[in-house]
Protein backbone atom coordinates (compact mmCIF):
# COMPACT_ATOMS: atom_id res chain seq x y z
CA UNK A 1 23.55 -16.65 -15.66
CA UNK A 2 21.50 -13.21 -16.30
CA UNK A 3 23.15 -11.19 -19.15
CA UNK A 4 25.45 -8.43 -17.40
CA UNK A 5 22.64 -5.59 -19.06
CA UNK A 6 20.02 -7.20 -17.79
CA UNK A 7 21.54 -7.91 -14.22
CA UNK A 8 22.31 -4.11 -14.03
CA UNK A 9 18.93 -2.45 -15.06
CA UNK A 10 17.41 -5.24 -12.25
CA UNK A 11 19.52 -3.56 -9.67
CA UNK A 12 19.10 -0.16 -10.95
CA UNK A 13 15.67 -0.84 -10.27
CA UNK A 14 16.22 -2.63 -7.00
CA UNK A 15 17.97 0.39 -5.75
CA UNK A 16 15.46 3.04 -6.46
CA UNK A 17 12.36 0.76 -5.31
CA UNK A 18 11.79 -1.00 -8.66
CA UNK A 19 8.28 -0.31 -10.75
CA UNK A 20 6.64 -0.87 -6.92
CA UNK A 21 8.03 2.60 -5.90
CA UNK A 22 6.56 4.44 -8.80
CA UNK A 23 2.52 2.22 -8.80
CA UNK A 24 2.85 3.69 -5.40
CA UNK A 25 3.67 7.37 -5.77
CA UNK A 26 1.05 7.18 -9.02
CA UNK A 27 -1.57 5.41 -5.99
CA UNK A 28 -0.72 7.90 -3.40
CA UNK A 29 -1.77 11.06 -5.10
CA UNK A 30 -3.93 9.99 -8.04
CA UNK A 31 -6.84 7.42 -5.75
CA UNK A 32 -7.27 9.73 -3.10
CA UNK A 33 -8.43 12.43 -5.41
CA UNK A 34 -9.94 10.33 -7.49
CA UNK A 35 -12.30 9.10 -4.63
CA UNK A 36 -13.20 12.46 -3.44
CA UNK A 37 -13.91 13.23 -6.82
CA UNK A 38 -16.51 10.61 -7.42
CA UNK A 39 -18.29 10.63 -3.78
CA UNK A 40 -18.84 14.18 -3.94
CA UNK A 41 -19.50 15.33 -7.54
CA UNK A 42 -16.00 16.32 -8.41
CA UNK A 43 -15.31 19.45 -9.58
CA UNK A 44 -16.25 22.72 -7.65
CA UNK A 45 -17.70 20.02 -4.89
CA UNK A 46 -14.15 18.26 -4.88
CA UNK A 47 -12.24 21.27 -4.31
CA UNK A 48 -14.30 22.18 -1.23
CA UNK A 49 -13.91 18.89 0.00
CA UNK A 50 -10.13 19.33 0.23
CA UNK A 51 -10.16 22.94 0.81
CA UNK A 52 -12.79 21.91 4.14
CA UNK A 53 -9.98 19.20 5.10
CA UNK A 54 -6.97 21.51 4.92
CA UNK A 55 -3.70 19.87 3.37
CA UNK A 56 -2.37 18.14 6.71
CA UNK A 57 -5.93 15.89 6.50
CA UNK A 58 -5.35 14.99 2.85
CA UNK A 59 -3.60 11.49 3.89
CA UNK A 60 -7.12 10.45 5.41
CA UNK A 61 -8.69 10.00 2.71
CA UNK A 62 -6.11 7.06 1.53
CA UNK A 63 -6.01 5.69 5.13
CA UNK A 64 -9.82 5.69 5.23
CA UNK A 65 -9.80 3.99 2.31
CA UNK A 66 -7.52 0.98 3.26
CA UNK A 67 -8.57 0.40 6.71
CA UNK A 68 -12.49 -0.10 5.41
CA UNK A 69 -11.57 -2.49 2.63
CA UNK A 70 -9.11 -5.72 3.65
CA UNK A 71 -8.14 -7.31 0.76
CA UNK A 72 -7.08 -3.58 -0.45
CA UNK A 73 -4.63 -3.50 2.70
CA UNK A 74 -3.78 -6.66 2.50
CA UNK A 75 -2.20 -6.13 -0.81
CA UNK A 76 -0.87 -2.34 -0.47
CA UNK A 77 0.95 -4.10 2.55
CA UNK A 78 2.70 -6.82 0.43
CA UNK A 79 3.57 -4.62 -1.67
CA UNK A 80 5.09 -2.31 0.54
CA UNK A 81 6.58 -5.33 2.66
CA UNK A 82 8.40 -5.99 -0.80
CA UNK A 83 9.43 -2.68 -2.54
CA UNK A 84 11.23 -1.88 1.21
CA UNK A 85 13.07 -5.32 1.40
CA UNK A 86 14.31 -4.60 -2.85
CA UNK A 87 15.42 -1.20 -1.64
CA UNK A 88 17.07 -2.50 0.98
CA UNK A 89 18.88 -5.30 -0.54
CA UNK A 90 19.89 -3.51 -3.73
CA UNK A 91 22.38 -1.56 -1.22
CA UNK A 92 23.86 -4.41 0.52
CA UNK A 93 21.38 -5.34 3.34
CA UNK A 94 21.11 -8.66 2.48
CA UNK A 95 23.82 -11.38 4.32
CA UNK A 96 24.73 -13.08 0.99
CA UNK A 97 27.74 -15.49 3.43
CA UNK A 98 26.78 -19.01 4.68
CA UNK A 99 27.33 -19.52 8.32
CA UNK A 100 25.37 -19.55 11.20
CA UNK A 101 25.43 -15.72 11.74
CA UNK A 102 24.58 -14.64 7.91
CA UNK A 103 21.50 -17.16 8.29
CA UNK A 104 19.98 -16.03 11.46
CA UNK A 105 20.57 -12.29 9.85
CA UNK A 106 18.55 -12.84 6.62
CA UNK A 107 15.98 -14.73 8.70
CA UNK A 108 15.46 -11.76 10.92
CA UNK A 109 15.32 -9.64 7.59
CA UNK A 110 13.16 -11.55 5.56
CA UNK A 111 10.49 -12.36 8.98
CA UNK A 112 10.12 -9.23 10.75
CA UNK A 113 8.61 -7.22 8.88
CA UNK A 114 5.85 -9.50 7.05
CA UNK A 115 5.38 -10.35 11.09
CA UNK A 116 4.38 -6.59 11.80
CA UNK A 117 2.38 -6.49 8.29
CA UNK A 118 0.54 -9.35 9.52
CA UNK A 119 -0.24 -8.18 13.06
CA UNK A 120 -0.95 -4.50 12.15
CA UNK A 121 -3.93 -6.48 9.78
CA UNK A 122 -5.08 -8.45 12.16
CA UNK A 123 -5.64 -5.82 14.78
CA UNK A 124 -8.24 -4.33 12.04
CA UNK A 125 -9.59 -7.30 10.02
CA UNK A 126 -9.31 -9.85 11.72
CA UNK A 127 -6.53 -13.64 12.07
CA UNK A 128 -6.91 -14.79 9.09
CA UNK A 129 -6.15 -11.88 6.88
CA UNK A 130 -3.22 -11.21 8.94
CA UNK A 131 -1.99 -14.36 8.57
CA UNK A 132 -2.43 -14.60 4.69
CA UNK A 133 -0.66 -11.06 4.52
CA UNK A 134 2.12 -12.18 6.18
CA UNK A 135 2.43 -15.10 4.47
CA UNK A 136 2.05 -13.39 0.90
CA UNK A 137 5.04 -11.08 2.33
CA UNK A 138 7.03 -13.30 3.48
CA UNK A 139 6.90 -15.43 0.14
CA UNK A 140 7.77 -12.66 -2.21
CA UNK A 141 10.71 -11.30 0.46
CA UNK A 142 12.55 -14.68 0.31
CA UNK A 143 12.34 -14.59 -3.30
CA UNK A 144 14.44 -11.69 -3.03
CA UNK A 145 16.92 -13.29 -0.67
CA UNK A 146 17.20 -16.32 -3.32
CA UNK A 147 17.57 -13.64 -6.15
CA UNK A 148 20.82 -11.96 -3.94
CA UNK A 149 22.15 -15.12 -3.00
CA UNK A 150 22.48 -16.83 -5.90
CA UNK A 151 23.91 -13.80 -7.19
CA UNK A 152 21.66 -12.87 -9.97
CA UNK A 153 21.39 -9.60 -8.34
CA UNK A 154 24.03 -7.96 -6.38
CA UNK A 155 24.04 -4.69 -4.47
CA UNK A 156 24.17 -1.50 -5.73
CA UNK A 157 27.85 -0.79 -6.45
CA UNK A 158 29.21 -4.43 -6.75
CA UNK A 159 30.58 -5.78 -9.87
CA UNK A 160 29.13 -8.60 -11.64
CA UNK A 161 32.22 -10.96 -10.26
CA UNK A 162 32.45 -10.27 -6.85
CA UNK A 163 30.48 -12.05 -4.08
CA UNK A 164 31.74 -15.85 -5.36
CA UNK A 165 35.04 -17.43 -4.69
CA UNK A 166 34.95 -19.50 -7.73
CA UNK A 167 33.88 -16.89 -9.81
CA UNK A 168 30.60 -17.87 -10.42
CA UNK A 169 27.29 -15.90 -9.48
CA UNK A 170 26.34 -17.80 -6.69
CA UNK A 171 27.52 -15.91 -3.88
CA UNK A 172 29.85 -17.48 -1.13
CA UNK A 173 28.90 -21.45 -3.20
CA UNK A 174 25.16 -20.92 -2.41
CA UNK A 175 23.26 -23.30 -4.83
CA UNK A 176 19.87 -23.44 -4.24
CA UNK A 177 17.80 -26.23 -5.18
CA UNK A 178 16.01 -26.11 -8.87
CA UNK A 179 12.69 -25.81 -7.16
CA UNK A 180 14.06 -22.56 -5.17
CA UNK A 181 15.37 -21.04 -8.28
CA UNK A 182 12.07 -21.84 -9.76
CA UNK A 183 10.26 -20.13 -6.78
CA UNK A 184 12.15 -17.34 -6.68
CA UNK A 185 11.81 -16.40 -10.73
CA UNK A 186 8.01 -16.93 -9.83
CA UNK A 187 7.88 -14.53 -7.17
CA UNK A 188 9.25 -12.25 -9.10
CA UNK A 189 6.36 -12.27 -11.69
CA UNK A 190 4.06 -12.12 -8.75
CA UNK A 191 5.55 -9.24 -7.19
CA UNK A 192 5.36 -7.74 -10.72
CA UNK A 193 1.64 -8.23 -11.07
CA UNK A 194 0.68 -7.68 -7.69
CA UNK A 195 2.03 -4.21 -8.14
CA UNK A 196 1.69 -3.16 -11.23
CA UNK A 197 -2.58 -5.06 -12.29
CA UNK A 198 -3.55 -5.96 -8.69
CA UNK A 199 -2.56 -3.18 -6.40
CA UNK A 200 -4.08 -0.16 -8.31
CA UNK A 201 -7.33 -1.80 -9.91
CA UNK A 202 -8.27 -2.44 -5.92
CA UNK A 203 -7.27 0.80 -5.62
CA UNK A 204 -9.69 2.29 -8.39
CA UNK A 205 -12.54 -0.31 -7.29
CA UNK A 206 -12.30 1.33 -3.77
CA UNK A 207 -12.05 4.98 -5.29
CA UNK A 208 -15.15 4.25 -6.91
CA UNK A 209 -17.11 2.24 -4.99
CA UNK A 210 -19.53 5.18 -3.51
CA UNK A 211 -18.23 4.59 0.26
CA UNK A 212 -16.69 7.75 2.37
CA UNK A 213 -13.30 7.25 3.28
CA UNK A 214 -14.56 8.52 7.02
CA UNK A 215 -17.35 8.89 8.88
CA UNK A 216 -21.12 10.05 8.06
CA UNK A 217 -22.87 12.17 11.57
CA UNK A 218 -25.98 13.27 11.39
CA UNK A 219 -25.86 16.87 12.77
CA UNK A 220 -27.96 19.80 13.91
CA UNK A 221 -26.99 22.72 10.92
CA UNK A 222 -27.97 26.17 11.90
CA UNK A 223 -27.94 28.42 9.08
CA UNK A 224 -29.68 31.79 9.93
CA UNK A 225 -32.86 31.05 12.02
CA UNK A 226 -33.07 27.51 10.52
CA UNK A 227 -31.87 24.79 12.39
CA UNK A 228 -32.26 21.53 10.11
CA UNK A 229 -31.02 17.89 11.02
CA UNK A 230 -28.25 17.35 8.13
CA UNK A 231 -26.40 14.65 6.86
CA UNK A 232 -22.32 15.32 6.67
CA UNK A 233 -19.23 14.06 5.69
CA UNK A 234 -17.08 14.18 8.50
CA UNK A 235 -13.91 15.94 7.45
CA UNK A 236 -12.94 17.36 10.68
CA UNK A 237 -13.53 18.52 14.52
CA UNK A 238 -13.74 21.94 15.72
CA UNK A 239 -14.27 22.21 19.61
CA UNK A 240 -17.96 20.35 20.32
CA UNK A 241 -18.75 20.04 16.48
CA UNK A 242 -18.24 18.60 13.20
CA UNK A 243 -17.18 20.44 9.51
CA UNK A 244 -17.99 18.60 6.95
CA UNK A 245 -19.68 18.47 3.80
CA UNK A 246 -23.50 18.49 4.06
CA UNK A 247 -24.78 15.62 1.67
CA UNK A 248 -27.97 17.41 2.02
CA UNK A 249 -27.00 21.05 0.70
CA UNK A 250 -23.82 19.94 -1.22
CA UNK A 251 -22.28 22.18 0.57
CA UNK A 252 -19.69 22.85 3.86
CA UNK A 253 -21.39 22.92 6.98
CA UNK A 254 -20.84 23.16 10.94
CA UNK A 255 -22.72 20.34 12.58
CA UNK A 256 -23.02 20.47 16.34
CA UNK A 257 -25.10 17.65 18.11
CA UNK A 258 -23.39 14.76 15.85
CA UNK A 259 -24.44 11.16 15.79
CA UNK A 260 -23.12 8.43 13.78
CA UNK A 261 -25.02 6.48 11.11
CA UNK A 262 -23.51 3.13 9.90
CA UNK A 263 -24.12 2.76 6.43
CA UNK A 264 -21.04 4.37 4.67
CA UNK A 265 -22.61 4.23 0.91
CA UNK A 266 -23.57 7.91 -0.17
CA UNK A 267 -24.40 6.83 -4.16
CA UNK A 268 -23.81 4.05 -6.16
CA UNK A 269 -20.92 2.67 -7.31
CA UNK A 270 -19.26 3.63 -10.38
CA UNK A 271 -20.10 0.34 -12.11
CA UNK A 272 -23.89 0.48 -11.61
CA UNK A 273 -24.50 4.36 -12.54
CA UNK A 274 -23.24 3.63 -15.68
């Protein structure tokens, strides 16, 4: 039986999206600028960058970034899969009854959502990293079923004896075998690492691997009576043509005329410029 200290800081966690919610916030802001930083130049280069995108655009940069490296989404969707589910069960969303009703309910809740993780994968990279996402997610949501069941966690609110008949923690008699209880203490540990190592070093390796998070046009640049054929960063349309930054002139330019190129790679990555 968890020590009643240790029982409530897991739930205190569980309710406000345990250390997932805050890798995530940290990911969110810090990556994005981070990759901007190093494809571009940082400094005065970075700050036209997001000053060319305009604030509503920001978020591109961190979708670009996942949806041109898979094992990166594959993760950040685990992850997310799993921090939701914690949130979730930490206030009471979680069937912790036996009976045919309470089983088909934390079967829907524990399936559904690794189910859309996996297809939304799939429609970008392909079956088989779909279906290893959605097994990943499933695996570390049932965990947290096990962990609510057997009562070692109980929603936020609940008192250490309720949820048991005989007074024990095992919610409404639920004993799980000693390979479950195993499983589920494992999970937790690979949630942990998966969010706190995993998740954000792919996150830093894609920051810095020298790839755009968008497009690269080549595009006619008028500037005065020159017209020259530029290379740019597409950060956004206006009308027929492109604004983005010129990789040529390190600079902001209007393209009009655009065509795509497919190599993504504007310099090295961080690891071999060193």
């Amino acid at each position: 039986m968890a020590h009643p200290d240790e029982e409530a800081e897991a739930r205190s966690a569980d309710s406000k999206g345990g250390p997932g919610h805050t890798v995530l916030m940290a990911v969110a802001f810090a990556v994005p600028v981070t990759k901007v930083a190093y494809t571009v130049g940082g400094g005065a280069a970075a700050r036209d960058v997001f000053v060319g995108m305009e604030p509503a655009n920001w978020p591109d940069v961190l979708i670009g970034m996942v949806l041109t490296d898979p094992l990166l989404a594959s993760v950040l969707a685990v992850v997310v899969s799993r921090v939701v589910f914690a949130l979730f069960a930490a206030r009471g969303a979680v069937p912790v009854g036996g009976g045919v009703v309470g089983a088909l309910q934390r079967l829907a809740l524990t399936i559904v959502n690794p189910v859309a993780m996996g297809v939304l994968v799939t429609c970008f990279f392909g079956p088989w990293w779909g279906l290893g996402t959605g097994l990943a997610a499933y695996a570390l949501r049932k965990g947290v079923v096990v962990e609510y069941r057997t009562g070692r966690r109980r929603p936020h609110g609940r008192r250490g004896g309720q949820g048991a008949a005989d007074g024990s923690p095992r919610a409404g008699g639920y004993r799980p075998s000693r390979g479950l209880r195993r499983a589920a203490a494992l999970e937790q540990w690979a949630a942990l690492v998966l969010t706190v190592l995993v998740l954000p070093a792919l996150a830093f390796v894609a920051a810095l691997d020298g790839q755009v998070w968008t497009s690269i046009v080549r595009c006619e640049v008028t500037e005065g009576a020159r017209t020259e054929s530029d290379r740019l960063i597409e950060l956004g349309r206006k009308g027929n043509g492109v604004v983005g930054w010129n990789l040529d002139t390190e600079e902001i330019s209007n393209g009009a005329g655009c065509t795509g190129e497919e190599s993504l790679y504007v310099r090295e990555p961080w690891w071999r410029d060193r």
